[in-house]
Protein backbone atom coordinates (compact mmCIF):
# COMPACT_ATOMS: atom_id res chain seq x y z
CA UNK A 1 -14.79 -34.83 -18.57
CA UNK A 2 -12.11 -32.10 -18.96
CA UNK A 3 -8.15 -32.18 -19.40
CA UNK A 4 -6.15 -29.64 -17.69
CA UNK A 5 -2.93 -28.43 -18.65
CA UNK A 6 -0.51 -25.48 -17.12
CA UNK A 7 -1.65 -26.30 -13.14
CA UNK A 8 -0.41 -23.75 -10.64
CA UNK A 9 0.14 -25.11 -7.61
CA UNK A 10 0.56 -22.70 -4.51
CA UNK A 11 2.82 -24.76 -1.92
CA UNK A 12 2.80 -23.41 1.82
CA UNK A 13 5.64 -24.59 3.97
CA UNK A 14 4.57 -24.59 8.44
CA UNK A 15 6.73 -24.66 11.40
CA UNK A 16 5.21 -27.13 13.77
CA UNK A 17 3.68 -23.34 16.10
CA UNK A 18 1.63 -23.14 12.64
CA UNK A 19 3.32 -19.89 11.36
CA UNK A 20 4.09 -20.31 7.71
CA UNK A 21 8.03 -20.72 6.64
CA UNK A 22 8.13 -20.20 3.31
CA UNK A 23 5.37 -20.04 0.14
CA UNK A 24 6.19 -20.88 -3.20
CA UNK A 25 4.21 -21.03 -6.62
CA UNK A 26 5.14 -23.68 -9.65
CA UNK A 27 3.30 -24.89 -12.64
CA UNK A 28 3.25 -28.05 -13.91
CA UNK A 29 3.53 -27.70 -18.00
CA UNK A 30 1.58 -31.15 -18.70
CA UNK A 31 -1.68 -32.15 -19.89
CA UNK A 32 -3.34 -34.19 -17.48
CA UNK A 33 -6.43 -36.49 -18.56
CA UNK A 34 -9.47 -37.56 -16.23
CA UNK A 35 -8.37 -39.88 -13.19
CA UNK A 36 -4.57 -39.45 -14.21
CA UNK A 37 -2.64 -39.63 -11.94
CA UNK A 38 1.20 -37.73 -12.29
CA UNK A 39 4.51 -37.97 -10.44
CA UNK A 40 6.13 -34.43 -10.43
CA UNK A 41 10.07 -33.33 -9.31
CA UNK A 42 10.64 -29.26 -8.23
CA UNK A 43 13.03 -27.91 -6.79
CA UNK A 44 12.75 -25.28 -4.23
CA UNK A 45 15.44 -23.23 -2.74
CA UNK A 46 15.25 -23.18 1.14
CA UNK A 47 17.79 -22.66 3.98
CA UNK A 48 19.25 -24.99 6.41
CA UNK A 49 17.06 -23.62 9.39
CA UNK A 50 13.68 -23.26 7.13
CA UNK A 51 14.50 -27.21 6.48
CA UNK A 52 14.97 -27.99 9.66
CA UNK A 53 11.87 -25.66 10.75
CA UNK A 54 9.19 -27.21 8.86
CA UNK A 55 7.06 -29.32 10.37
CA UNK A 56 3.98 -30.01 7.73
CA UNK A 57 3.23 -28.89 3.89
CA UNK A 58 -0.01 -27.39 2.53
CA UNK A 59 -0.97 -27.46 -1.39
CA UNK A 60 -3.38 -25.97 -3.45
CA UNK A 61 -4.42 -25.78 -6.89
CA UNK A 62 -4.76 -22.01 -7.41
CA UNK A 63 -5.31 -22.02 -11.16
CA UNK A 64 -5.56 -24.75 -14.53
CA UNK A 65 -6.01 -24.06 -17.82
CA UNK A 66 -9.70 -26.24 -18.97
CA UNK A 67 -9.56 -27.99 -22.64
């Protein structure tokens, strides 16, 4: 079993037609063990109408650094 550590996370905000709003990239700087489970806080800048506009939020792991 591997720990991770530095996760990128590639986050995809979609109006509810299925055109995407906004896309935004963080990383989470923590080392995270087999079957651990995390609670993590970002924020992201966004307008009024891109708030109002979204409808449904995608995420993927894009990239993790393997111990």
């Amino acid at each position: 079993m591997a720990t991770f550590k530095d996760i990128n996370i590639n986050l995809n905000f979609i109006s509810k037609t299925g055109t995407s709003i906004k896309r935004d990239d963080i990383v989470v700087y923590e080392f995270i063990e087999p079957n651990q489970t995390i609670k993590y806080k970002n924020e992201i800048e966004i307008t009024n109408q891109q708030y109002k506009d979204i409808n449904q939020i995608s995420w993927s792991i894009e990239n993790a650094v393997c111990l």
